[in-house]
PDB file of N, CA and C in Angstrom:
ATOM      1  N   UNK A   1     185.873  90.078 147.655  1.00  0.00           N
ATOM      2  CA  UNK A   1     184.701  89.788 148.467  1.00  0.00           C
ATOM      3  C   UNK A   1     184.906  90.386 149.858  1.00  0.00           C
ATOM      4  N   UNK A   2     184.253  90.870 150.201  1.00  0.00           N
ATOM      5  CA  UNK A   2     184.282  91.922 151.758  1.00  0.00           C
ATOM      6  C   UNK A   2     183.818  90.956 152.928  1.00  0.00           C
ATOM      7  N   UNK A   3     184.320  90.975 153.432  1.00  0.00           N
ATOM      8  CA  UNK A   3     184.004  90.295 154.943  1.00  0.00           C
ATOM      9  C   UNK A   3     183.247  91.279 156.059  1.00  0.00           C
ATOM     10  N   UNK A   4     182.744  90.289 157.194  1.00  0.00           N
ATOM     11  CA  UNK A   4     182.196  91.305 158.251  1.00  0.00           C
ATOM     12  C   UNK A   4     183.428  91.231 158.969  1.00  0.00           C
ATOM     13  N   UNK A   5     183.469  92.500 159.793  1.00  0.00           N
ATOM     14  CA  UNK A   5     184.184  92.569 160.929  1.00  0.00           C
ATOM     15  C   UNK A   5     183.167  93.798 162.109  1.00  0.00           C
ATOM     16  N   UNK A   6     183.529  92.752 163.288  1.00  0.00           N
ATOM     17  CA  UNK A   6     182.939  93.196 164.531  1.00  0.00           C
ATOM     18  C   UNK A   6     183.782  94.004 165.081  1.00  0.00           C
ATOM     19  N   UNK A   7     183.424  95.268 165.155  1.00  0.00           N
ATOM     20  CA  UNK A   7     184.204  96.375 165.889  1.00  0.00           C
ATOM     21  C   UNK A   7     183.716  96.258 167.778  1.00  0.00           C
ATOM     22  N   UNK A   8     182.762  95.691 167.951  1.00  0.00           N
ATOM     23  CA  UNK A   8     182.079  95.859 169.434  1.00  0.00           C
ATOM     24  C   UNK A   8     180.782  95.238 169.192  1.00  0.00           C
ATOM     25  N   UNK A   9     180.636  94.335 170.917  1.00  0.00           N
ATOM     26  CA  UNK A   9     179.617  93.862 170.768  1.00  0.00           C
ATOM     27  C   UNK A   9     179.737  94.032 172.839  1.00  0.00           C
ATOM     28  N   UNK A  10     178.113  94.837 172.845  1.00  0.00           N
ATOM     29  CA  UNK A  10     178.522  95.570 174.352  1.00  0.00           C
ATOM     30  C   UNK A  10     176.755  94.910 174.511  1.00  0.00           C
ATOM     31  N   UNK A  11     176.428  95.014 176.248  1.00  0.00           N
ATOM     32  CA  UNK A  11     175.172  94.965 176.756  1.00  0.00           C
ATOM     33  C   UNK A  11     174.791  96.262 177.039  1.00  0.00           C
ATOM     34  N   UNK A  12     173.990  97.211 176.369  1.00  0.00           N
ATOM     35  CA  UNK A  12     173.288  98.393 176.851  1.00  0.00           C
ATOM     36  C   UNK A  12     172.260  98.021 177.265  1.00  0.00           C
ATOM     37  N   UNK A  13     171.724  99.166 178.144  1.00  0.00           N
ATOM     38  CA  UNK A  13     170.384  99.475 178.621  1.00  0.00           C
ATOM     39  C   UNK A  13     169.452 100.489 177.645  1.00  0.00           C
ATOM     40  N   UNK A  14     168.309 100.019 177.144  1.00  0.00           N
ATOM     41  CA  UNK A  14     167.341 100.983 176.144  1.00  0.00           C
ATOM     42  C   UNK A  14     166.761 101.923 176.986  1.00  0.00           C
ATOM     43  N   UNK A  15     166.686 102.794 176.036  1.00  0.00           N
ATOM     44  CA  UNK A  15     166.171 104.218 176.176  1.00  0.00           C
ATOM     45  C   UNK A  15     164.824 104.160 175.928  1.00  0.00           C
ATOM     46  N   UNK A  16     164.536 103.337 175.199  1.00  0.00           N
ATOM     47  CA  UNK A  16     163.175 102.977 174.173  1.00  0.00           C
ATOM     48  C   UNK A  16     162.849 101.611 173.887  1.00  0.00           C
ATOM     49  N   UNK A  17     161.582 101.649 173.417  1.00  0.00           N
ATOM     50  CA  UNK A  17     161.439 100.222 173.233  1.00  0.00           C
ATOM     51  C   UNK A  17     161.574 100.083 171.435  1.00  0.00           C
ATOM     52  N   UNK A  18     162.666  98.968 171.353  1.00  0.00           N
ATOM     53  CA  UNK A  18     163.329  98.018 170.614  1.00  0.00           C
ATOM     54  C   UNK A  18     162.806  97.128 169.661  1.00  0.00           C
ATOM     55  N   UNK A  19     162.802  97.013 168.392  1.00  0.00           N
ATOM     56  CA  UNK A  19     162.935  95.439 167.806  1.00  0.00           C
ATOM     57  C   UNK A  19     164.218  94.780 167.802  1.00  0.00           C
ATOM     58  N   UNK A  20     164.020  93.991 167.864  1.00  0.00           N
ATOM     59  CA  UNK A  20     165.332  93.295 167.547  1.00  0.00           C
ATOM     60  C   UNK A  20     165.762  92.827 166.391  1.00  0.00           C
ATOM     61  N   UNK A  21     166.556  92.574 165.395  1.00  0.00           N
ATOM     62  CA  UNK A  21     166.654  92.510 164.532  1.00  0.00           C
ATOM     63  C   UNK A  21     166.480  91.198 163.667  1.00  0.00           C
ATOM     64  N   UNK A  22     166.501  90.104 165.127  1.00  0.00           N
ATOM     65  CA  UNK A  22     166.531  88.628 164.678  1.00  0.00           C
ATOM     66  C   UNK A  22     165.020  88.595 164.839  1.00  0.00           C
ATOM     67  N   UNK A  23     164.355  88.350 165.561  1.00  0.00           N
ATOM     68  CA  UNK A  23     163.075  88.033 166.179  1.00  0.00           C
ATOM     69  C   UNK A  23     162.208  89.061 165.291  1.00  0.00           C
ATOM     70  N   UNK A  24     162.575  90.116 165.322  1.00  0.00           N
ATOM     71  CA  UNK A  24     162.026  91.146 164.592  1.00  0.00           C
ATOM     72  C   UNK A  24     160.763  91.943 165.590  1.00  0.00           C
ATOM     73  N   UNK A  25     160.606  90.900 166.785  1.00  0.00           N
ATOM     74  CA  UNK A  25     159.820  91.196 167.720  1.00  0.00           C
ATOM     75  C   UNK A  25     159.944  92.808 168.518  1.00  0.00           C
ATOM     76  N   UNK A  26     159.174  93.078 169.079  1.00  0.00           N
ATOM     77  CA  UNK A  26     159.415  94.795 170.172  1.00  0.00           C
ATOM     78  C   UNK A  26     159.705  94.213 171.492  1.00  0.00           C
ATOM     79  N   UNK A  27     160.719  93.074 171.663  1.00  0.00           N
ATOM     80  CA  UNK A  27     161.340  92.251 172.500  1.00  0.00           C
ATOM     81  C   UNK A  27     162.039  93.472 173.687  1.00  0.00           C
ATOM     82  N   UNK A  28     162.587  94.394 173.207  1.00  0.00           N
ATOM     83  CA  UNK A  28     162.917  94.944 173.951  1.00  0.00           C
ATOM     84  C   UNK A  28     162.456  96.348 174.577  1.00  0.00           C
ATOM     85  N   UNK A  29     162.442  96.472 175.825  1.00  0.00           N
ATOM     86  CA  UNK A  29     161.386  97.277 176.542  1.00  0.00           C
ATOM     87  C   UNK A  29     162.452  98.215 176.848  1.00  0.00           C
ATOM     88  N   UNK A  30     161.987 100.070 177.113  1.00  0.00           N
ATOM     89  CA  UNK A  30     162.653 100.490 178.105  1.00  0.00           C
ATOM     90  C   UNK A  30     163.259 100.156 178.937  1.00  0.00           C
ATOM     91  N   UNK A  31     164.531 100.631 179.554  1.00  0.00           N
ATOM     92  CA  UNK A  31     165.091 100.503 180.071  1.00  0.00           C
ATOM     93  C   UNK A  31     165.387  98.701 180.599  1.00  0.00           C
ATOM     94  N   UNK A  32     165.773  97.928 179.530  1.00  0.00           N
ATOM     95  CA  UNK A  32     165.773  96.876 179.511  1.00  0.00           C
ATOM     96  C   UNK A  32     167.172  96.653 178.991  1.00  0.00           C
ATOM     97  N   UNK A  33     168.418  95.927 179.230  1.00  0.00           N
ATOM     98  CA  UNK A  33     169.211  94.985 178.726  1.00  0.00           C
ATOM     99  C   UNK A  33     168.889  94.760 177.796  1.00  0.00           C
ATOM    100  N   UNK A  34     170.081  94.906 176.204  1.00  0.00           N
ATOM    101  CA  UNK A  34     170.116  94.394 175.228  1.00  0.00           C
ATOM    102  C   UNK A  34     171.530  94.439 174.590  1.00  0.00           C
ATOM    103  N   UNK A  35     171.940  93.501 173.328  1.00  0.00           N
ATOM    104  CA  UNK A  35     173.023  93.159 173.007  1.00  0.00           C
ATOM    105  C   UNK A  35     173.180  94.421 171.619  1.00  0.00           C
ATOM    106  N   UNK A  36     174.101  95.342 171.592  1.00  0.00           N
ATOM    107  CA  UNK A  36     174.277  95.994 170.238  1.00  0.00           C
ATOM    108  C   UNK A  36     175.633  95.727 170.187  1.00  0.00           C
ATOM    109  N   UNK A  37     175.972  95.484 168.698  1.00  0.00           N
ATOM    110  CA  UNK A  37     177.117  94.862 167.796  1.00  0.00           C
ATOM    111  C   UNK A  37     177.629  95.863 166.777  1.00  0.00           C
ATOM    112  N   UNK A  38     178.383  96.542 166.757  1.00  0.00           N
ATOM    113  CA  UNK A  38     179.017  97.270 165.589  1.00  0.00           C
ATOM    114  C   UNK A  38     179.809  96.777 164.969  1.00  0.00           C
ATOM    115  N   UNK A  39     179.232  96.841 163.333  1.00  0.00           N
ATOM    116  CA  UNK A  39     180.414  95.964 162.235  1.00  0.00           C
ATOM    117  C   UNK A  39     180.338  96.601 161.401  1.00  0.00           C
ATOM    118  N   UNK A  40     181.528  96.119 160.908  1.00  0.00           N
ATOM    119  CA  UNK A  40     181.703  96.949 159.271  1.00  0.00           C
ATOM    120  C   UNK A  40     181.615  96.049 157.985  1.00  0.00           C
ATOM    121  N   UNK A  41     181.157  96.076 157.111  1.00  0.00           N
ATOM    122  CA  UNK A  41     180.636  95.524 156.005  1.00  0.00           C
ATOM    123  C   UNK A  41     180.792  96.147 154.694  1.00  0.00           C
ATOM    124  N   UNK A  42     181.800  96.044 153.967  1.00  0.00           N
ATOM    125  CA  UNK A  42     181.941  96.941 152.903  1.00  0.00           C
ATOM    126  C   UNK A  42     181.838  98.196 152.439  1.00  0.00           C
ATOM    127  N   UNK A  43     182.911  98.393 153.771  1.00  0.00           N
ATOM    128  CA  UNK A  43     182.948  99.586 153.986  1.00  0.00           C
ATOM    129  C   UNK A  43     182.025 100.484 155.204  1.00  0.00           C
ATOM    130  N   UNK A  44     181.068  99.964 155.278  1.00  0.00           N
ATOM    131  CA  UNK A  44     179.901 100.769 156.048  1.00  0.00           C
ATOM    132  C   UNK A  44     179.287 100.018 157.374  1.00  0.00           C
ATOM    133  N   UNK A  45     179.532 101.145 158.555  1.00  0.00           N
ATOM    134  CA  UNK A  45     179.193 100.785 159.298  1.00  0.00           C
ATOM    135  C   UNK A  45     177.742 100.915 160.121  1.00  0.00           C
ATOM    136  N   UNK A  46     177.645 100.063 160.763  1.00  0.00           N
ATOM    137  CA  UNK A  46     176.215  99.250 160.884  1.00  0.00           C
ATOM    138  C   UNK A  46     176.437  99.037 162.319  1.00  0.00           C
ATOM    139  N   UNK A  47     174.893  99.088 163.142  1.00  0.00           N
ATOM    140  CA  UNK A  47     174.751  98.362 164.225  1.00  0.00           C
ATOM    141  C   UNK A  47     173.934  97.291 164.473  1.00  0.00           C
ATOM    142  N   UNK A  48     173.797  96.320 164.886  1.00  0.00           N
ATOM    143  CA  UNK A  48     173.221  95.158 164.964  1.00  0.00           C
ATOM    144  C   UNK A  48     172.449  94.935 166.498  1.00  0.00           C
ATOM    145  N   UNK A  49     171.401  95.202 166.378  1.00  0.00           N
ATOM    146  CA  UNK A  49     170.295  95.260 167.667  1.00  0.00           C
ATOM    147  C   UNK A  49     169.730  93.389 168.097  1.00  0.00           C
ATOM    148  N   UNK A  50     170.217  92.936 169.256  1.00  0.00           N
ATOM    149  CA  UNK A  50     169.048  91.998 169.406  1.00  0.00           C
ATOM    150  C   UNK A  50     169.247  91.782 170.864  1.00  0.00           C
ATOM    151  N   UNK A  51     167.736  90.813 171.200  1.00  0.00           N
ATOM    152  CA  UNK A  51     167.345  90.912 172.533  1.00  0.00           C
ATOM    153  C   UNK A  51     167.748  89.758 172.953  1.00  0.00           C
ATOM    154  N   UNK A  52     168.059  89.810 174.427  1.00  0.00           N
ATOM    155  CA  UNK A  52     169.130  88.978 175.135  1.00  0.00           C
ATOM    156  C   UNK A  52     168.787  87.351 175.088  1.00  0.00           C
ATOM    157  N   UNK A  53     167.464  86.828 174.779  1.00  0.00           N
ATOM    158  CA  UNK A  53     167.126  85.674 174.385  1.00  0.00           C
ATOM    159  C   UNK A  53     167.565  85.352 172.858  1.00  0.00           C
ATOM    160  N   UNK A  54     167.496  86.089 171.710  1.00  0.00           N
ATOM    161  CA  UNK A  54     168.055  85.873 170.526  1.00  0.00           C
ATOM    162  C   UNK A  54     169.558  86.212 170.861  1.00  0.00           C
ATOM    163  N   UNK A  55     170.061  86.884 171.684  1.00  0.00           N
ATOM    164  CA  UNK A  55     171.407  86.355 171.464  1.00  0.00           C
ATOM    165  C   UNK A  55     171.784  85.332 172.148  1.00  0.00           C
ATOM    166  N   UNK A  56     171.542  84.555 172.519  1.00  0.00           N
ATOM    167  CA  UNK A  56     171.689  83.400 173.473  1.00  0.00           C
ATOM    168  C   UNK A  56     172.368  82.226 172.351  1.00  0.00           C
ATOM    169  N   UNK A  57     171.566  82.042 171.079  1.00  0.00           N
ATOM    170  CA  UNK A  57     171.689  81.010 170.150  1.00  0.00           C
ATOM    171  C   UNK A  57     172.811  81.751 168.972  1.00  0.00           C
ATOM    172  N   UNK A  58     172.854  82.401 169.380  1.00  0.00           N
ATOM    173  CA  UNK A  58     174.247  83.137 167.828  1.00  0.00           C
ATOM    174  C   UNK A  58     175.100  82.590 167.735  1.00  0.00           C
ATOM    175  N   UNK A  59     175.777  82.128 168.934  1.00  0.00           N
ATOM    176  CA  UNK A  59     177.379  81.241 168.897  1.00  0.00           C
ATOM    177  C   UNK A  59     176.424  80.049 167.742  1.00  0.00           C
ATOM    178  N   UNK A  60     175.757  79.253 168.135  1.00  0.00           N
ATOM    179  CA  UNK A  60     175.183  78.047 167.405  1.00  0.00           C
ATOM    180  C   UNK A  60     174.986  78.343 166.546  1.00  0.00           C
ATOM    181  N   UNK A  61     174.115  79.530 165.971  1.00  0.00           N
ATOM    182  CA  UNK A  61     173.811  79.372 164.908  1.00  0.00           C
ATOM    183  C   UNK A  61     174.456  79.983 164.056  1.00  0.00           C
ATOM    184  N   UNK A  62     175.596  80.990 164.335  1.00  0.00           N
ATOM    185  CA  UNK A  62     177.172  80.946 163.752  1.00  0.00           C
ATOM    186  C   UNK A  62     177.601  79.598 163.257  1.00  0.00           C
ATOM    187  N   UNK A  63     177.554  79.230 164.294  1.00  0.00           N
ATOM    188  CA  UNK A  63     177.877  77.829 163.893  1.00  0.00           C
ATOM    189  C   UNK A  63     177.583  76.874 163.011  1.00  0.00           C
ATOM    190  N   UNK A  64     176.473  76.918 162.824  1.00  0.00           N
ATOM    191  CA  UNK A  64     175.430  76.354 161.805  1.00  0.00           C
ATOM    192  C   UNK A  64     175.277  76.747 160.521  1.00  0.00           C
ATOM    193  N   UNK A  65     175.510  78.153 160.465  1.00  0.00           N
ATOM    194  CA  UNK A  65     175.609  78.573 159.108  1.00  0.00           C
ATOM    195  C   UNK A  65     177.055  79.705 159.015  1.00  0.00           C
ATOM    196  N   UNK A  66     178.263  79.461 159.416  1.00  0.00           N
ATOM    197  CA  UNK A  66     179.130  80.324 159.352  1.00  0.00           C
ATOM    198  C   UNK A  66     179.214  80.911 157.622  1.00  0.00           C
ATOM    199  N   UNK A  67     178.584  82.044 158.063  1.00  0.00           N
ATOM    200  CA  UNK A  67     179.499  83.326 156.664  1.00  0.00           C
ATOM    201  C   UNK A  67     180.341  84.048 156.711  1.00  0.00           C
ATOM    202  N   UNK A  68     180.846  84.302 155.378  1.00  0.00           N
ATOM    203  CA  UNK A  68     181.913  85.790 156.134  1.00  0.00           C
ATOM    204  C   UNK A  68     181.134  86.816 155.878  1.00  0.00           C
ATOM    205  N   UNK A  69     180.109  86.797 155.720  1.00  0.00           N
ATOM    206  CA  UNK A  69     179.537  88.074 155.710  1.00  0.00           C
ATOM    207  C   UNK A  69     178.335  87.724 156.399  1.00  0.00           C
ATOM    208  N   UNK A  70     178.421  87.153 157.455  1.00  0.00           N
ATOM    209  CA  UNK A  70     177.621  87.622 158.937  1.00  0.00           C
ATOM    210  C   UNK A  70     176.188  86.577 158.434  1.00  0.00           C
ATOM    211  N   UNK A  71     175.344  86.932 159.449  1.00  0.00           N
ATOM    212  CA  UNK A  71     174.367  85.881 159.609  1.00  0.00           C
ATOM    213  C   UNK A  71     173.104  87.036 159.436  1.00  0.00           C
ATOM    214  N   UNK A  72     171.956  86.562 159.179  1.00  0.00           N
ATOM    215  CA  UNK A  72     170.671  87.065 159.058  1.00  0.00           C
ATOM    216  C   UNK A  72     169.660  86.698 159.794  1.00  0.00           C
ATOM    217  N   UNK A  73     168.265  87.015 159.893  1.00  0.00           N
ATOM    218  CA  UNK A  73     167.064  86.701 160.687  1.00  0.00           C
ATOM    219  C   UNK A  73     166.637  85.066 160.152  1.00  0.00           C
ATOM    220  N   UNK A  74     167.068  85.280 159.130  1.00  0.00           N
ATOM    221  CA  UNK A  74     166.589  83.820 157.960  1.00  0.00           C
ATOM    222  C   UNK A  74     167.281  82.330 158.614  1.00  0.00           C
ATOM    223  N   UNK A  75     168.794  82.980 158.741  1.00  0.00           N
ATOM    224  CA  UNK A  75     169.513  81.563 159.673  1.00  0.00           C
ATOM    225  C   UNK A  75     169.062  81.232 161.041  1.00  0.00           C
ATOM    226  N   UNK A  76     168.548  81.983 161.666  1.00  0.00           N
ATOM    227  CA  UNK A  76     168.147  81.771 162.971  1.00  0.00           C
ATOM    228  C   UNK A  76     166.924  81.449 162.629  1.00  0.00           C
ATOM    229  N   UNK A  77     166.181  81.274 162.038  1.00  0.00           N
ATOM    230  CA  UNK A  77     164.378  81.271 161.739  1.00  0.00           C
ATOM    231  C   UNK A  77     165.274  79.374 161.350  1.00  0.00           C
ATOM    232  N   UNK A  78     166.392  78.916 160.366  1.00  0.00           N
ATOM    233  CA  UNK A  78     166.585  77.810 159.757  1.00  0.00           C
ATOM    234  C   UNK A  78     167.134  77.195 161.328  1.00  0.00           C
ATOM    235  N   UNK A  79     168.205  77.475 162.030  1.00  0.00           N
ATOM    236  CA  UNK A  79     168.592  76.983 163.061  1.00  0.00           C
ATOM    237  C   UNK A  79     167.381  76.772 163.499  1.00  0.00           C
ATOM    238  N   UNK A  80     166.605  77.304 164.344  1.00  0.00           N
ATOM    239  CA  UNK A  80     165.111  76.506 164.916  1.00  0.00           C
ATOM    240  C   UNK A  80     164.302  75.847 164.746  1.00  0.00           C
ATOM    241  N   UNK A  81     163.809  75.670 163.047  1.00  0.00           N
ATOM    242  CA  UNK A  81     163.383  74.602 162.449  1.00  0.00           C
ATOM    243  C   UNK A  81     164.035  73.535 162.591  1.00  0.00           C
ATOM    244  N   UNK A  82     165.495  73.471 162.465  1.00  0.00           N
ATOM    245  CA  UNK A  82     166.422  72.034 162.865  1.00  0.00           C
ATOM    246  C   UNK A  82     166.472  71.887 164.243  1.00  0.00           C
ATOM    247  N   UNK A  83     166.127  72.753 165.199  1.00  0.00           N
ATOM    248  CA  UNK A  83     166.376  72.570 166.464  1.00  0.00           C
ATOM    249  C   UNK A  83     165.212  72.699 167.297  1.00  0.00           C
ATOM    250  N   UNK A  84     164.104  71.602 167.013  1.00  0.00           N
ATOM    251  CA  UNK A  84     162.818  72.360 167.749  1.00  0.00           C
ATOM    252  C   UNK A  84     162.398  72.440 169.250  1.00  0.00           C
ATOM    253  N   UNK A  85     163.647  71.222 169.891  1.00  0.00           N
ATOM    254  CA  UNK A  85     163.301  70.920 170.994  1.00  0.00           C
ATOM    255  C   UNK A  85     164.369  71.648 171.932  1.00  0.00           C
ATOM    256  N   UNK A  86     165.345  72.324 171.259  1.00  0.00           N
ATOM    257  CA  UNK A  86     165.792  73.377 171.779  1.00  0.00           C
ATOM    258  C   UNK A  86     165.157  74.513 172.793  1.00  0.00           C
ATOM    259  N   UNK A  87     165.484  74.602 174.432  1.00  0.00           N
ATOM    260  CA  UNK A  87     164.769  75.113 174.832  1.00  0.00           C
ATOM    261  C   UNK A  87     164.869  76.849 174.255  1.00  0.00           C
ATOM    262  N   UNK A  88     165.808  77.451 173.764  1.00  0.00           N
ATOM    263  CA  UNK A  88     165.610  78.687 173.177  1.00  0.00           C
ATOM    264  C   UNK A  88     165.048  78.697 171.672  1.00  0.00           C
ATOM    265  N   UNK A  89     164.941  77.748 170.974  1.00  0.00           N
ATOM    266  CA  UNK A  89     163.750  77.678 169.787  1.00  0.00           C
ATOM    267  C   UNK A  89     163.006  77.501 170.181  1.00  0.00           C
ATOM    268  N   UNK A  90     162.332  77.262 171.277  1.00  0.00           N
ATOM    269  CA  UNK A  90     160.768  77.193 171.727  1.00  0.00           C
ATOM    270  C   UNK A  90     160.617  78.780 172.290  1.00  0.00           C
ATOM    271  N   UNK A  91     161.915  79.300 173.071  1.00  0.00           N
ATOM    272  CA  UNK A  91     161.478  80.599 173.621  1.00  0.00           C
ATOM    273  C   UNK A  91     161.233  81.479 172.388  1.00  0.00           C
ATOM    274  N   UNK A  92     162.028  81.079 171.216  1.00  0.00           N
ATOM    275  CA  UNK A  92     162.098  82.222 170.052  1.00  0.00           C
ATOM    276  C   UNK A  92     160.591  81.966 169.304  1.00  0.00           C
ATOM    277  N   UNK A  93     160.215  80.790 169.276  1.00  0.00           N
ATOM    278  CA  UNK A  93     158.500  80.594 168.368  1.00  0.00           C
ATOM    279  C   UNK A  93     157.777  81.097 169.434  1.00  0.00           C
ATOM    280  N   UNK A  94     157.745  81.186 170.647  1.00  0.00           N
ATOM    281  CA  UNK A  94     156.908  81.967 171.102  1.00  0.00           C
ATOM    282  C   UNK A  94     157.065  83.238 171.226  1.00  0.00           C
ATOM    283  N   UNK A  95     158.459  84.300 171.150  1.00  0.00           N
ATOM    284  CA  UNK A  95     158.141  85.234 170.576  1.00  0.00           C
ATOM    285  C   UNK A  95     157.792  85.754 169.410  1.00  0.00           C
ATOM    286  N   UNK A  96     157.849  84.912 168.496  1.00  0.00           N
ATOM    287  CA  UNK A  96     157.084  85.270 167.029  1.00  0.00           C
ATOM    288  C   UNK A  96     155.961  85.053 167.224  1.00  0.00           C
ATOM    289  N   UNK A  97     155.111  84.420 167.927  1.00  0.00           N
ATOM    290  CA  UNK A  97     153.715  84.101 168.159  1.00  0.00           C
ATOM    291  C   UNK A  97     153.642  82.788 167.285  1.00  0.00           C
ATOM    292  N   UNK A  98     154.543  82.307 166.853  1.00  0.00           N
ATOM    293  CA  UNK A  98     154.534  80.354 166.284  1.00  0.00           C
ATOM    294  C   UNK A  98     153.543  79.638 167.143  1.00  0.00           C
ATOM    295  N   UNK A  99     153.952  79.374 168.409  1.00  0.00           N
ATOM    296  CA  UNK A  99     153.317  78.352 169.092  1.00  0.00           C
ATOM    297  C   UNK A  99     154.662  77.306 169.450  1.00  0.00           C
ATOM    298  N   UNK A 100     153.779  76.438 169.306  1.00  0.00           N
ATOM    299  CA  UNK A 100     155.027  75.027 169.445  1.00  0.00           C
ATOM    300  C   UNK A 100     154.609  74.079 168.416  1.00  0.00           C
ATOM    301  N   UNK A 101     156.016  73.430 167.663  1.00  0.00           N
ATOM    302  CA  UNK A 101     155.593  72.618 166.243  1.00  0.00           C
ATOM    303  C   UNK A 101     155.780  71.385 166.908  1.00  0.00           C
TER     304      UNK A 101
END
């Protein structure tokens, strides 16, 4: 069974405007601050894009659903449903255009 491993996880500045990979949102604007992650995953390496409000909750929601093979948009969509009064699950439903539950 292959594990993730994080080769780098740095704050760049975009060139372009961004989705992010959690939010899935165009969260990130030109020349804007954002978090990219390079890992390797069975063999193949990958970069992992998200915007500085979705990375805010990763330690947690690492936490919440630790894999060895890394976390998805799906665990963070489940972390916020359990966490609604979380002030960054409210920032994240309003970038999906949710609202407030």
């Amino acid at each position: 069974m292959s594990e993730l491993k994080m080769i780098k996880h740095k704050r760049v500045r975009s060139r372009k405007i961004r989705a992010c990979e959690i939010c899935g949102h165009k969260a990130i604007q030109a020349k804007e601050m954002y978090w990219r992650t390079t890992n390797v995953y069975d063999g193949k390496i990958y970069d992992w894009v998200s915007c500085a409000p979705c990375d805010l909750m990763t330690d947690d929601v690492w936490g919440y659903h630790w894999q060895k093979d890394g976390l998805d948009a799906d665990n963070y969509v489940e972390w916020v449903d359990e966490n609604p009064l979380d002030p960054r699950a409210i920032s994240f439903r309003e970038r999906m255009g949710w609202g407030t539950q």
